[in-house]
Each structure stands twice: as structure tokens, then as C-alpha cells.
N, C-alpha and C. Protein backbone atom coordinates (compact mmCIF):
# COMPACT_ATOMS: atom_id res chain seq x y z
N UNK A 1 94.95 107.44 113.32
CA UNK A 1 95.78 106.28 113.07
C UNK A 1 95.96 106.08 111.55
N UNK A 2 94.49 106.14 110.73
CA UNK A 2 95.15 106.07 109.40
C UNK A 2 95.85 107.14 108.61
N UNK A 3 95.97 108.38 109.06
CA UNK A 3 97.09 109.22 108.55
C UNK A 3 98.54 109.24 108.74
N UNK A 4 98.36 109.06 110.13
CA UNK A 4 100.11 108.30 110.47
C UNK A 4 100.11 106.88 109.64
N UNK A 5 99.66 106.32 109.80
CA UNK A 5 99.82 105.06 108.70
C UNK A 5 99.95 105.20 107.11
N UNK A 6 99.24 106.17 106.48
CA UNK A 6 99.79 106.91 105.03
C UNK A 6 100.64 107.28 105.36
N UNK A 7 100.82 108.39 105.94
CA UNK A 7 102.66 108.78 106.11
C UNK A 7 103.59 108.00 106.29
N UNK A 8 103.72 107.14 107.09
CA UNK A 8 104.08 105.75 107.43
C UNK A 8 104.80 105.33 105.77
N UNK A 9 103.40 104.72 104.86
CA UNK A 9 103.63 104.36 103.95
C UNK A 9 104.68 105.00 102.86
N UNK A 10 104.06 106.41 102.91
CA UNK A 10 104.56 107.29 102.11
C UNK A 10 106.06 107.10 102.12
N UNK A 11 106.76 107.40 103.58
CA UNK A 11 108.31 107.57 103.40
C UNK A 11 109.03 106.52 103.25
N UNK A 12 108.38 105.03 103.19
CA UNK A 12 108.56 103.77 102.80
C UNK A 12 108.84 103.65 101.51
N UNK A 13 107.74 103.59 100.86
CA UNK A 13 107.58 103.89 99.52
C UNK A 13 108.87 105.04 98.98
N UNK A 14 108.80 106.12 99.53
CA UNK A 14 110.17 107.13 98.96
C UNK A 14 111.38 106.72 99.01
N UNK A 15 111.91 106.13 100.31
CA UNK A 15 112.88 105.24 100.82
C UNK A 15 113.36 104.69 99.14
N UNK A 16 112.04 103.38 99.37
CA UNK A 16 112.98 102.53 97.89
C UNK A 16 112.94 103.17 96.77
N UNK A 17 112.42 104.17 96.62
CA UNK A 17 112.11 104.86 94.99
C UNK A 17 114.07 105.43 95.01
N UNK A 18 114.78 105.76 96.22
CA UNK A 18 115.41 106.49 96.53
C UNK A 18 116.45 105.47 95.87
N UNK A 19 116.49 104.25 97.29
CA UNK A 19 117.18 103.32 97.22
C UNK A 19 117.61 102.73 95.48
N UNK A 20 116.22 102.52 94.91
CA UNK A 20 116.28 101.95 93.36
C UNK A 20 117.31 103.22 92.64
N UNK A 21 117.08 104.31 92.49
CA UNK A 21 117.59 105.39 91.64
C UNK A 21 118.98 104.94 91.99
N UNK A 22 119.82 105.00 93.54
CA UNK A 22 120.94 105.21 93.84
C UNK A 22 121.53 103.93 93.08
N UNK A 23 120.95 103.04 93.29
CA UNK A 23 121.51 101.37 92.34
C UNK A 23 121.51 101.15 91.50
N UNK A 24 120.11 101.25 91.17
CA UNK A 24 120.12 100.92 89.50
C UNK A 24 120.33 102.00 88.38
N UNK A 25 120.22 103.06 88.86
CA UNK A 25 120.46 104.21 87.74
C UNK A 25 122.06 104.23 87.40
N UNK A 26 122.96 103.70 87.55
CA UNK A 26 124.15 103.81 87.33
C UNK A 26 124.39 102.56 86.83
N UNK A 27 123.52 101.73 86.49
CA UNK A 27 123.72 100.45 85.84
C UNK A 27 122.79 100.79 84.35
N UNK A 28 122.08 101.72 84.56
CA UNK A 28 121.19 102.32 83.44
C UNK A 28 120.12 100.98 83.38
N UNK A 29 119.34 100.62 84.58
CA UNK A 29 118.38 99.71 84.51
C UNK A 29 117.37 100.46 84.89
N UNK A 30 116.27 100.66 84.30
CA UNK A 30 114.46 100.59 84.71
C UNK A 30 114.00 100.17 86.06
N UNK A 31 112.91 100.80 86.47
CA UNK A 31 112.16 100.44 87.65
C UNK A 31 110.88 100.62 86.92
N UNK A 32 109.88 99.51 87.28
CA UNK A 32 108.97 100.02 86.84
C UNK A 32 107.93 99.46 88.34
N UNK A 33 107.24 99.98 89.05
CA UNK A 33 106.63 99.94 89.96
C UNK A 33 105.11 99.59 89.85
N UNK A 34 103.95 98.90 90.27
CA UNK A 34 102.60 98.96 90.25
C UNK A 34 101.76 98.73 91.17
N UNK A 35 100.97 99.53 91.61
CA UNK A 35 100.04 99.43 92.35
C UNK A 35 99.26 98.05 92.33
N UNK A 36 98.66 97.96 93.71
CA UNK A 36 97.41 96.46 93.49
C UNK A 36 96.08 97.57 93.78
N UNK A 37 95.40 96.68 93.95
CA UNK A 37 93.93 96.93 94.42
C UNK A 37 93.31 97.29 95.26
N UNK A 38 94.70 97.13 96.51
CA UNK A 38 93.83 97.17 98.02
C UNK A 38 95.21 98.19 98.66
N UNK A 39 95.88 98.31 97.53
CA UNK A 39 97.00 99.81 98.16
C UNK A 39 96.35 101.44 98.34
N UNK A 40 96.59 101.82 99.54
CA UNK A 40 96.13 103.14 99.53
C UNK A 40 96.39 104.10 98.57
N UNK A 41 95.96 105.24 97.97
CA UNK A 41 95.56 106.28 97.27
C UNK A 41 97.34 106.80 97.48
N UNK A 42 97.93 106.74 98.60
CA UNK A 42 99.40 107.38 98.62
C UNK A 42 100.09 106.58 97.97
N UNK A 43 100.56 105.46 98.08
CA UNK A 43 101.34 104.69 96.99
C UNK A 43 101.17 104.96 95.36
N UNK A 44 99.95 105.45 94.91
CA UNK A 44 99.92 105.71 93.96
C UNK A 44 100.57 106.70 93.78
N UNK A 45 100.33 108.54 94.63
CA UNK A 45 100.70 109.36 94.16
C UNK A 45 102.45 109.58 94.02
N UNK A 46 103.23 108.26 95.40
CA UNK A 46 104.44 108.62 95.56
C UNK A 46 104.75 108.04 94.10
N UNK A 47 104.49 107.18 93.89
CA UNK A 47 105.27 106.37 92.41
C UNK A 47 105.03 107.29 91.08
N UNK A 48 104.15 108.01 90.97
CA UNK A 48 103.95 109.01 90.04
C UNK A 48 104.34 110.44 90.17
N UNK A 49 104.89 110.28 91.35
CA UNK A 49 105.70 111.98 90.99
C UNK A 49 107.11 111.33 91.43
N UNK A 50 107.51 110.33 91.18
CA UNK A 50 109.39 109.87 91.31
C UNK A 50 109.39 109.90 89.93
N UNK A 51 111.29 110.63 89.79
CA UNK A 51 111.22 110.80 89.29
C UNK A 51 112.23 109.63 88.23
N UNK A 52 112.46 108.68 88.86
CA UNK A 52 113.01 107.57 88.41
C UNK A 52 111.80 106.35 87.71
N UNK A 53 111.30 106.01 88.83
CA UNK A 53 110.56 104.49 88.85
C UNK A 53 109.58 105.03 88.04
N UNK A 54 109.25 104.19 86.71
CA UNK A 54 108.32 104.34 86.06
C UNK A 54 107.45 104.19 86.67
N UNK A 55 106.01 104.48 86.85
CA UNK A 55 104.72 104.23 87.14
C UNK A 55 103.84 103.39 85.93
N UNK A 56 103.79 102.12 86.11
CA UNK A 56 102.37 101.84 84.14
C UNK A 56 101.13 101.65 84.72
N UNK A 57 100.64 102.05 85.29
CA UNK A 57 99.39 101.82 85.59
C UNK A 57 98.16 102.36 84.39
N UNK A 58 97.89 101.39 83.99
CA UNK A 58 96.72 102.23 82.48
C UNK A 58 97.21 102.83 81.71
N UNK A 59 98.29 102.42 81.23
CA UNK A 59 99.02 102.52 80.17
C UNK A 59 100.16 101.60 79.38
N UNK A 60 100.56 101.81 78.27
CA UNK A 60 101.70 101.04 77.50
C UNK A 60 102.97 101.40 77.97
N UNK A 61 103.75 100.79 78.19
CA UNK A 61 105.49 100.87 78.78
C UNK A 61 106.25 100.29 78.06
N UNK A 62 107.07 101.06 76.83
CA UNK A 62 107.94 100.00 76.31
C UNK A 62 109.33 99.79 77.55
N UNK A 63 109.71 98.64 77.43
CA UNK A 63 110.49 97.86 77.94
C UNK A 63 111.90 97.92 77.67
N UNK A 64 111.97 97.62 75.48
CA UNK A 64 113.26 98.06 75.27
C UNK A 64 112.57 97.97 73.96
N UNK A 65 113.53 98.66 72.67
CA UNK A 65 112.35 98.54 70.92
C UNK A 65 111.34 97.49 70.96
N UNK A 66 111.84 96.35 71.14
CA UNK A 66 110.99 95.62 70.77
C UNK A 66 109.87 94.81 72.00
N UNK A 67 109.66 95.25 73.03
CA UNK A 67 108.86 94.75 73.88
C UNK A 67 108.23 95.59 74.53
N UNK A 68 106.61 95.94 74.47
CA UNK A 68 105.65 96.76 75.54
C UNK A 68 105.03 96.31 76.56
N UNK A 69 104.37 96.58 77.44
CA UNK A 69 104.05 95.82 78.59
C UNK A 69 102.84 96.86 78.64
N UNK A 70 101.66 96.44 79.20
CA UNK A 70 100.76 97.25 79.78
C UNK A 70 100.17 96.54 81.16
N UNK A 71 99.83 97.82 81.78
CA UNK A 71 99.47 97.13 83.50
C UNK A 71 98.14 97.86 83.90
N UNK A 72 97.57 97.02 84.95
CA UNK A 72 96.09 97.54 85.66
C UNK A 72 96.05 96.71 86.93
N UNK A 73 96.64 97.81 87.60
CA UNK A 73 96.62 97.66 89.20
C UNK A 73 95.54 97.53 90.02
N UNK A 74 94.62 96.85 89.13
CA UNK A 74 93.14 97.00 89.89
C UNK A 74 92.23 95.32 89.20
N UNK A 75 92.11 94.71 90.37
CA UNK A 75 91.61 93.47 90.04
C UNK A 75 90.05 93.37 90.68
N UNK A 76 89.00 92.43 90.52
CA UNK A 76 87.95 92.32 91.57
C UNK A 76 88.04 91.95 92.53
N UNK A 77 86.88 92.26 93.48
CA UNK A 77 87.67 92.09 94.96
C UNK A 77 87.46 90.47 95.06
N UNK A 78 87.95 89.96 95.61
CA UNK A 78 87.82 88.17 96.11
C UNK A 78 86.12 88.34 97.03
N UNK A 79 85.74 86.94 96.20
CA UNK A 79 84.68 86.44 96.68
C UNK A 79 84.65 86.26 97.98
């Protein structure tokens, strides 16, 4: 059940990476995508091998010259 359910996820996840490129890339707008905490190990890998949607996870992302953003898709777990 949980492999059909990654897969599941997986072609979800590809879907909009798909969907975003076909829309916004002809408007010349950014995707930038991020993982949470409690997302499976596949969401990560689909967003990092598209080849559109930025991935920032643990790292700096400039935005546009003058604005960077950094992200960490990983919080503590709730009490």
C-alpha cells in the first residue's frame, strides 16, 4: 500500500510540475516548490530533478537582483 501510494504521489506531484511549466513558463514566471516535514522522500526527489520548478530546500534562491530567499523544509515534530 505504501508504494502505490508514493507512486500515487509521484505522478501528482509531476502532473503540476508539468501543469506550472505549460503556464507559467510563457509568462517567464518562477516556481519555486518546498517540501514540509512529514512529506515522503518522493516529493523531494520529483521537485529536484524538474526541470522547471525550482527546488530551495537548504539553500539561497535569488528571487530577482535584489531579493534572496532561503528555505528548510524541515520543522520539529509537534508536541
Amino acid at each position: 500500500m505504501e508504494r502505490i501510494f508514493n507512486e500515487l504521489i509521484k505522478e501528482n506531484i509531476q502532473q503540476w510540475c508539468k501543469l506550472a511549466e505549460e503556464r507559467l513558463k510563457p509568462l517567464n514566471k518562477k516556481v519555486i516548490i518546498n517540501i514540509g516535514n512529514d512529506d515522503p522522500p518522493v516529493c523531494e526527489e520529483v521537485l529536484r530533478n524538474s526541470d522547471y520548478v525550482i527546488y530551495p530546500n537548504e539553500k539561497v534562491v535569488w528571487i530577482d537582483e535584489d531579493h534572496e530567499m532561503i528555505s528548510l523544509g524541515y520543522s520539529n515534530l509537534t508536541p
